[in-house]
PDB file of N, CA and C in Angstrom:
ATOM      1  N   UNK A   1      -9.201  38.282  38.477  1.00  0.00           N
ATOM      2  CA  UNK A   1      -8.608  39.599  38.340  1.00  0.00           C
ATOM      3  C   UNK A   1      -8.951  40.175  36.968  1.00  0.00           C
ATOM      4  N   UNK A   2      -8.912  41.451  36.820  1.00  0.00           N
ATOM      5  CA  UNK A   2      -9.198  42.343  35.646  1.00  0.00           C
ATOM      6  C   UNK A   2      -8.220  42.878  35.602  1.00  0.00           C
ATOM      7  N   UNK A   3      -7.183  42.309  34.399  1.00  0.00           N
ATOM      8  CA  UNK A   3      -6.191  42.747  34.066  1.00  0.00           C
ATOM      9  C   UNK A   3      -6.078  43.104  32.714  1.00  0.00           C
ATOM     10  N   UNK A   4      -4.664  43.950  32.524  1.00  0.00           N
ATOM     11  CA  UNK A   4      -4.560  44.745  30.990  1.00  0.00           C
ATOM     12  C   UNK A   4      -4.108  43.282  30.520  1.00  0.00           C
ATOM     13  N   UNK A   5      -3.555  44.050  28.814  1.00  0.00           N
ATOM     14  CA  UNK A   5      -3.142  43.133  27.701  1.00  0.00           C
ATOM     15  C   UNK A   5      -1.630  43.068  28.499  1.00  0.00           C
ATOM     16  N   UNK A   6      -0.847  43.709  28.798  1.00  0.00           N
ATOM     17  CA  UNK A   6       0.228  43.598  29.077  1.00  0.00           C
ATOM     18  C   UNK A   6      -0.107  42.792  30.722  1.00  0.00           C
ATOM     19  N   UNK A   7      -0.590  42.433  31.420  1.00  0.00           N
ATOM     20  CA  UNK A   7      -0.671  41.256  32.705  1.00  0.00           C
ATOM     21  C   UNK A   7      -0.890  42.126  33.821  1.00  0.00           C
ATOM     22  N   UNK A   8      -0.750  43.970  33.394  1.00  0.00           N
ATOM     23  CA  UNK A   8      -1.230  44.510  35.109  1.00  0.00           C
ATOM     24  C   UNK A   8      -2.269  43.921  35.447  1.00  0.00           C
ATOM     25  N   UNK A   9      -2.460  44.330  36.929  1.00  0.00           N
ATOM     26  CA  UNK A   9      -4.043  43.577  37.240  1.00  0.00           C
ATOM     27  C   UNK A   9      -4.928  45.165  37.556  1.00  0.00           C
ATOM     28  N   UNK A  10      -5.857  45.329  37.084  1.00  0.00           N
ATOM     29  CA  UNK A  10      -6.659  46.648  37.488  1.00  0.00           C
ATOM     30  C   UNK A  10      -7.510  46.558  38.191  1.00  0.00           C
ATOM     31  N   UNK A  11      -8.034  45.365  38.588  1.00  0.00           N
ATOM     32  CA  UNK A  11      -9.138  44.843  39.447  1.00  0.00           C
ATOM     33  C   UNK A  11      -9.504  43.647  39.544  1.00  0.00           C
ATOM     34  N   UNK A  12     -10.523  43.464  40.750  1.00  0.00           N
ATOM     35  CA  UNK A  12     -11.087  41.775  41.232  1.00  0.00           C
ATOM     36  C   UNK A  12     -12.440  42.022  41.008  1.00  0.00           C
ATOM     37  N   UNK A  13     -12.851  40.754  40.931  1.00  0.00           N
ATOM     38  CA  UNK A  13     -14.518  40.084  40.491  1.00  0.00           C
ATOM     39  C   UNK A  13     -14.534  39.346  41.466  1.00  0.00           C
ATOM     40  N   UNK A  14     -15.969  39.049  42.443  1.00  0.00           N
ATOM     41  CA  UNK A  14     -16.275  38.287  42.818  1.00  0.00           C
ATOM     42  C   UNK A  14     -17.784  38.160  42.773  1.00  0.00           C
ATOM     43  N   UNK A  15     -17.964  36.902  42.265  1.00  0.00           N
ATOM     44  CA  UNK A  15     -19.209  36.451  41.781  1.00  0.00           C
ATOM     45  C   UNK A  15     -20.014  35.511  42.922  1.00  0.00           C
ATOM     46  N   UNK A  16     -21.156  35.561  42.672  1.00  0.00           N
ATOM     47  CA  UNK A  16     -21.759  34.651  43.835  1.00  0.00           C
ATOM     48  C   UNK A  16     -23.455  34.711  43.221  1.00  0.00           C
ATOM     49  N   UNK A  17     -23.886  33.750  42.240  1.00  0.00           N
ATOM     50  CA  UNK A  17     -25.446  33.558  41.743  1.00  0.00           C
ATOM     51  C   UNK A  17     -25.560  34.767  40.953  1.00  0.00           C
ATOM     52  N   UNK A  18     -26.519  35.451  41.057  1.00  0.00           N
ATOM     53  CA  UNK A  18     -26.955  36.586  40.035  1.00  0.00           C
ATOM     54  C   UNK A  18     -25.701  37.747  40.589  1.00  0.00           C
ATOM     55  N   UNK A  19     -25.023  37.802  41.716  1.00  0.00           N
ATOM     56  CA  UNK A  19     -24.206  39.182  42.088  1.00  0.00           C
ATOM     57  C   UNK A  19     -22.804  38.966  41.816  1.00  0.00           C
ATOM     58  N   UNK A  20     -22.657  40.152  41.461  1.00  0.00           N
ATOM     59  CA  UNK A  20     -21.130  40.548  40.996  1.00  0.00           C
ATOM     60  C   UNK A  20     -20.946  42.026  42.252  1.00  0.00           C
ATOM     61  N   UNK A  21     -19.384  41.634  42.444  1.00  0.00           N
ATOM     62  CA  UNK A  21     -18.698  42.507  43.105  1.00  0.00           C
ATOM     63  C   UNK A  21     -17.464  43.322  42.401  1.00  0.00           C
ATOM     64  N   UNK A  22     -17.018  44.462  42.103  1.00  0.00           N
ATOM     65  CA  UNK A  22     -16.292  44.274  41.110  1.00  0.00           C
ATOM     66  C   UNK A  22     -14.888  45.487  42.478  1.00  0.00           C
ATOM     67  N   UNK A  23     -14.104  45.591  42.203  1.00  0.00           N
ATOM     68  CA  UNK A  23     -13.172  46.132  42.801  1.00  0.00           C
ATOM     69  C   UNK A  23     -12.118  46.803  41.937  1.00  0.00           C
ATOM     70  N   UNK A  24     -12.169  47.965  41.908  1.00  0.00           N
ATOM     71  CA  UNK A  24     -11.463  48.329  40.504  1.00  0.00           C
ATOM     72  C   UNK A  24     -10.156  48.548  41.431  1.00  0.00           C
ATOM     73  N   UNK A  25      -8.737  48.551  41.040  1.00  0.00           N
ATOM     74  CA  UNK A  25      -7.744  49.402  42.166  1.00  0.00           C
ATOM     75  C   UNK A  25      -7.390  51.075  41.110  1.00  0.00           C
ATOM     76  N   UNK A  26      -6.598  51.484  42.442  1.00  0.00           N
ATOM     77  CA  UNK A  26      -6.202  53.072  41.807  1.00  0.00           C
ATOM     78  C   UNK A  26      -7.710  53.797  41.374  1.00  0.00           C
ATOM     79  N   UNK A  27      -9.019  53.663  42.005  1.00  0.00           N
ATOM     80  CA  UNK A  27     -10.128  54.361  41.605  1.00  0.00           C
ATOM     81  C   UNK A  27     -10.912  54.940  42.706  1.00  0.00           C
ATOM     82  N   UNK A  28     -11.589  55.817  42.920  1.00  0.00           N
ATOM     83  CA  UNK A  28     -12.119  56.220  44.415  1.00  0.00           C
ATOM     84  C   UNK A  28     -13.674  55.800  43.285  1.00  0.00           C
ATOM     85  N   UNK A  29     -14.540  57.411  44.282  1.00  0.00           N
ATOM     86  CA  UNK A  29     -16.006  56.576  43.421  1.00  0.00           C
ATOM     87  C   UNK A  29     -16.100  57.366  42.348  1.00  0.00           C
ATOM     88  N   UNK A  30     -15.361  57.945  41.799  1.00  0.00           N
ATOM     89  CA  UNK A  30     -15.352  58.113  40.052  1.00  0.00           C
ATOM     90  C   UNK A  30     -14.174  57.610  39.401  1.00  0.00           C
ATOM     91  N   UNK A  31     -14.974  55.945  39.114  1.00  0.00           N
ATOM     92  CA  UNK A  31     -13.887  55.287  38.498  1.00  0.00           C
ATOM     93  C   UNK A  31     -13.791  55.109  37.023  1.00  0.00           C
ATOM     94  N   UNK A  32     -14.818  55.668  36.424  1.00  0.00           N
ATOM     95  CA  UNK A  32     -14.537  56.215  34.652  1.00  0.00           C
ATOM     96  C   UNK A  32     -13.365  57.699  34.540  1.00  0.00           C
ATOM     97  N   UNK A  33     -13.811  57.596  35.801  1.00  0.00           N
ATOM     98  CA  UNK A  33     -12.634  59.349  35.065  1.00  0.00           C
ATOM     99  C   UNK A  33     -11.336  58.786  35.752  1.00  0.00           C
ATOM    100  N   UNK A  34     -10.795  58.126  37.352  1.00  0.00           N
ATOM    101  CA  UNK A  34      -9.807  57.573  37.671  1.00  0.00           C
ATOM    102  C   UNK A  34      -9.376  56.020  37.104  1.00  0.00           C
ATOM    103  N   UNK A  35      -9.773  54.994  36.450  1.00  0.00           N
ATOM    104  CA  UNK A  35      -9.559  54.049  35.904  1.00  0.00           C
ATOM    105  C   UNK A  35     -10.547  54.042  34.568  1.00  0.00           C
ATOM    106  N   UNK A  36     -10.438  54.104  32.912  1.00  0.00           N
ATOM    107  CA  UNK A  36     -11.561  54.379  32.230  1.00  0.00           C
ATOM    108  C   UNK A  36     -11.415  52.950  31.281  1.00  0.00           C
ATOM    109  N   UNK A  37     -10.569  52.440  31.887  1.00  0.00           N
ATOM    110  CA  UNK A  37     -10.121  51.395  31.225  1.00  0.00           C
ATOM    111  C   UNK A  37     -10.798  50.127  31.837  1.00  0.00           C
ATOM    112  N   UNK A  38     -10.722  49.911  33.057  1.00  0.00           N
ATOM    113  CA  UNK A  38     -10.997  48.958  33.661  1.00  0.00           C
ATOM    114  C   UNK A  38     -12.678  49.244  33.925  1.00  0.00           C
ATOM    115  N   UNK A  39     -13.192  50.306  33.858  1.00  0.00           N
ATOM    116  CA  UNK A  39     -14.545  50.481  34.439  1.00  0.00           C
ATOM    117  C   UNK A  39     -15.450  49.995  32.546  1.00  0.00           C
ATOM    118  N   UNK A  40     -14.713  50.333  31.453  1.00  0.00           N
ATOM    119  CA  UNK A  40     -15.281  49.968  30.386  1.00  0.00           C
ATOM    120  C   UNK A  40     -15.856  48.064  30.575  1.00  0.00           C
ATOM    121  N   UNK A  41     -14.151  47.671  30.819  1.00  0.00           N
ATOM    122  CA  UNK A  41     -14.032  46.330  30.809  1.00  0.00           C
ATOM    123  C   UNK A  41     -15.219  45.671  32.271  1.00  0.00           C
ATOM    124  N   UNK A  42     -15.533  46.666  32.954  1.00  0.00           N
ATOM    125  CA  UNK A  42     -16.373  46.153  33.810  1.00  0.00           C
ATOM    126  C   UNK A  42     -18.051  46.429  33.293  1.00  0.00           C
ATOM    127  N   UNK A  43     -18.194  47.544  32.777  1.00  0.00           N
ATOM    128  CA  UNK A  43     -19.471  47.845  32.205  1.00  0.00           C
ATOM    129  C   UNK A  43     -19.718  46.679  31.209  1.00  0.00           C
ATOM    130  N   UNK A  44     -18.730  46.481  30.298  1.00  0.00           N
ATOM    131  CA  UNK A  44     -18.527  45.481  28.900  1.00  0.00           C
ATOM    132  C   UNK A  44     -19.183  44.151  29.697  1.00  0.00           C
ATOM    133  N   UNK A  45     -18.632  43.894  31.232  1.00  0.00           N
ATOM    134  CA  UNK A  45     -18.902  42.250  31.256  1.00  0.00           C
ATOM    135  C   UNK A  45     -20.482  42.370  32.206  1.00  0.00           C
ATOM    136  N   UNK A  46     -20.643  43.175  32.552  1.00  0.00           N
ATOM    137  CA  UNK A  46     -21.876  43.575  33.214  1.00  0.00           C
ATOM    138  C   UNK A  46     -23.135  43.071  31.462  1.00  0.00           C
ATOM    139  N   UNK A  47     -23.146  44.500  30.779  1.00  0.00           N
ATOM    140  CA  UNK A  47     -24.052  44.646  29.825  1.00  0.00           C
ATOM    141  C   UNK A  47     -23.761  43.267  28.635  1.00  0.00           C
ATOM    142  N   UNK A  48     -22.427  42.743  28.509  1.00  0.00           N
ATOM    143  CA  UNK A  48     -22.745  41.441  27.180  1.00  0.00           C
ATOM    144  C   UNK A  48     -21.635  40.722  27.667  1.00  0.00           C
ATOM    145  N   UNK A  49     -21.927  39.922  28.729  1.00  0.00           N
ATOM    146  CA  UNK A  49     -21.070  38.953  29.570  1.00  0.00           C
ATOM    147  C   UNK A  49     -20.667  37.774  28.383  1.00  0.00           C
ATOM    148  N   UNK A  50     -21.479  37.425  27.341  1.00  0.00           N
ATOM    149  CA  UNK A  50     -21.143  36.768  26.556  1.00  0.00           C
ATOM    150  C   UNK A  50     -19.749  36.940  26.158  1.00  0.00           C
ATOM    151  N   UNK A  51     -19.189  38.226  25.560  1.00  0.00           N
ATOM    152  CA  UNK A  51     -18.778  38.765  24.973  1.00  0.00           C
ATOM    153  C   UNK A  51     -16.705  38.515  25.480  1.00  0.00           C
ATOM    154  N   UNK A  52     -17.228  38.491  26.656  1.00  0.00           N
ATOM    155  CA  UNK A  52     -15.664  38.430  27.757  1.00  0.00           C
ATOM    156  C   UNK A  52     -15.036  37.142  28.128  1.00  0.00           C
ATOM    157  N   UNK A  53     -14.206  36.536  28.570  1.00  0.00           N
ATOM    158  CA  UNK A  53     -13.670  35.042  28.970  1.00  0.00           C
ATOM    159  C   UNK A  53     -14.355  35.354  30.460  1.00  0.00           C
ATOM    160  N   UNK A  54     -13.874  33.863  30.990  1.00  0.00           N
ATOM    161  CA  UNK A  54     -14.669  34.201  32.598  1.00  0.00           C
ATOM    162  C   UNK A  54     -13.899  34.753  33.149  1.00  0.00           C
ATOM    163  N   UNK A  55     -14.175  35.713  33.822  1.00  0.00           N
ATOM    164  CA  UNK A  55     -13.486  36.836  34.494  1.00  0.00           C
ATOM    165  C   UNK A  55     -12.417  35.655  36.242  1.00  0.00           C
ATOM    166  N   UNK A  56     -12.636  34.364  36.161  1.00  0.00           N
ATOM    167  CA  UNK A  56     -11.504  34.173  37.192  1.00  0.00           C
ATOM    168  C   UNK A  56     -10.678  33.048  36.635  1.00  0.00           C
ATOM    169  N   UNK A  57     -10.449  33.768  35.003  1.00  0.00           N
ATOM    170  CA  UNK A  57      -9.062  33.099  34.555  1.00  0.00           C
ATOM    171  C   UNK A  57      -8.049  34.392  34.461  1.00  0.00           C
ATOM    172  N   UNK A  58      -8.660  35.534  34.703  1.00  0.00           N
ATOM    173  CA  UNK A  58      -8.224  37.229  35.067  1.00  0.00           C
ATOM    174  C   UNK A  58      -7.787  37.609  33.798  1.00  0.00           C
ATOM    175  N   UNK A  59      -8.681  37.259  32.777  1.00  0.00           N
ATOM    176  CA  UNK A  59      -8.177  38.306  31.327  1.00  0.00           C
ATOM    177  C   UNK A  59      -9.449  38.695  30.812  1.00  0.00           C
ATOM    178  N   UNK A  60      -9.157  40.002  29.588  1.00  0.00           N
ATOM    179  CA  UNK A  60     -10.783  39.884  28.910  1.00  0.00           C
ATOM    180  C   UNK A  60      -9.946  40.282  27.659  1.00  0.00           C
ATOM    181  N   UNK A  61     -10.925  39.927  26.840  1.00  0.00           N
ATOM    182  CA  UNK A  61     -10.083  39.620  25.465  1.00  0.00           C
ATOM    183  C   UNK A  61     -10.781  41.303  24.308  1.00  0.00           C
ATOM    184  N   UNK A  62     -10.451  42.139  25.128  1.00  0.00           N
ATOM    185  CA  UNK A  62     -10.944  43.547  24.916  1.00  0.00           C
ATOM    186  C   UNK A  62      -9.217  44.266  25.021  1.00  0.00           C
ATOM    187  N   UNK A  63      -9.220  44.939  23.621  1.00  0.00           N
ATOM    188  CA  UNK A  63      -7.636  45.551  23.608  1.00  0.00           C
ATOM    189  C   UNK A  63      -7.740  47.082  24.087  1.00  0.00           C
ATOM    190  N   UNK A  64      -6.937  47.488  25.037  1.00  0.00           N
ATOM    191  CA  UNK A  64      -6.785  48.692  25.427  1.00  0.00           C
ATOM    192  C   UNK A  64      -6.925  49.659  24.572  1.00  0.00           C
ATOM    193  N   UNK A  65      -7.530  50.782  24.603  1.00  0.00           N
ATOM    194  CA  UNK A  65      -7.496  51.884  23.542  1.00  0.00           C
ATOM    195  C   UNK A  65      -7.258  53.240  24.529  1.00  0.00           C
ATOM    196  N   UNK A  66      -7.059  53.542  25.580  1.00  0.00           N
ATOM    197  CA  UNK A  66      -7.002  54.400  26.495  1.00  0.00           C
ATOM    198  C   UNK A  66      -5.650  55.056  26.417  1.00  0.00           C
TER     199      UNK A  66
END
């Protein structure tokens, strides 16, 4: 899960070899302008995956600024 600092959950990951699935909730298909929070935290683990915990312990260690 892709959840805030405070434990909401904003979305699911599912991984499988090189593919990622990402599922944002509360977003249709403009999910920077309906979720801008969770689509960062998804761009963030896309472009420097280094950078994030593994996304199915459901946190990322990125502080809300939204």
């Amino acid at each position: 899960a892709i959840r805030e600092d405070n434990g909401n959950i904003l979305g699911f990951v599912k991984k499988y070899k090189d593919f990622s699935f990402y599922w944002i909730l509360n977003a249709g298909h403009m999910v920077p302008s309906d979720a801008p929070y969770a689509s960062r935290v998804m761009l963030n683990a896309i472009t420097h995956p280094e950078k994030l915990h593994d996304w199915r312990s459901g946190c990322c260690d990125r502080k809300r600024s939204d």
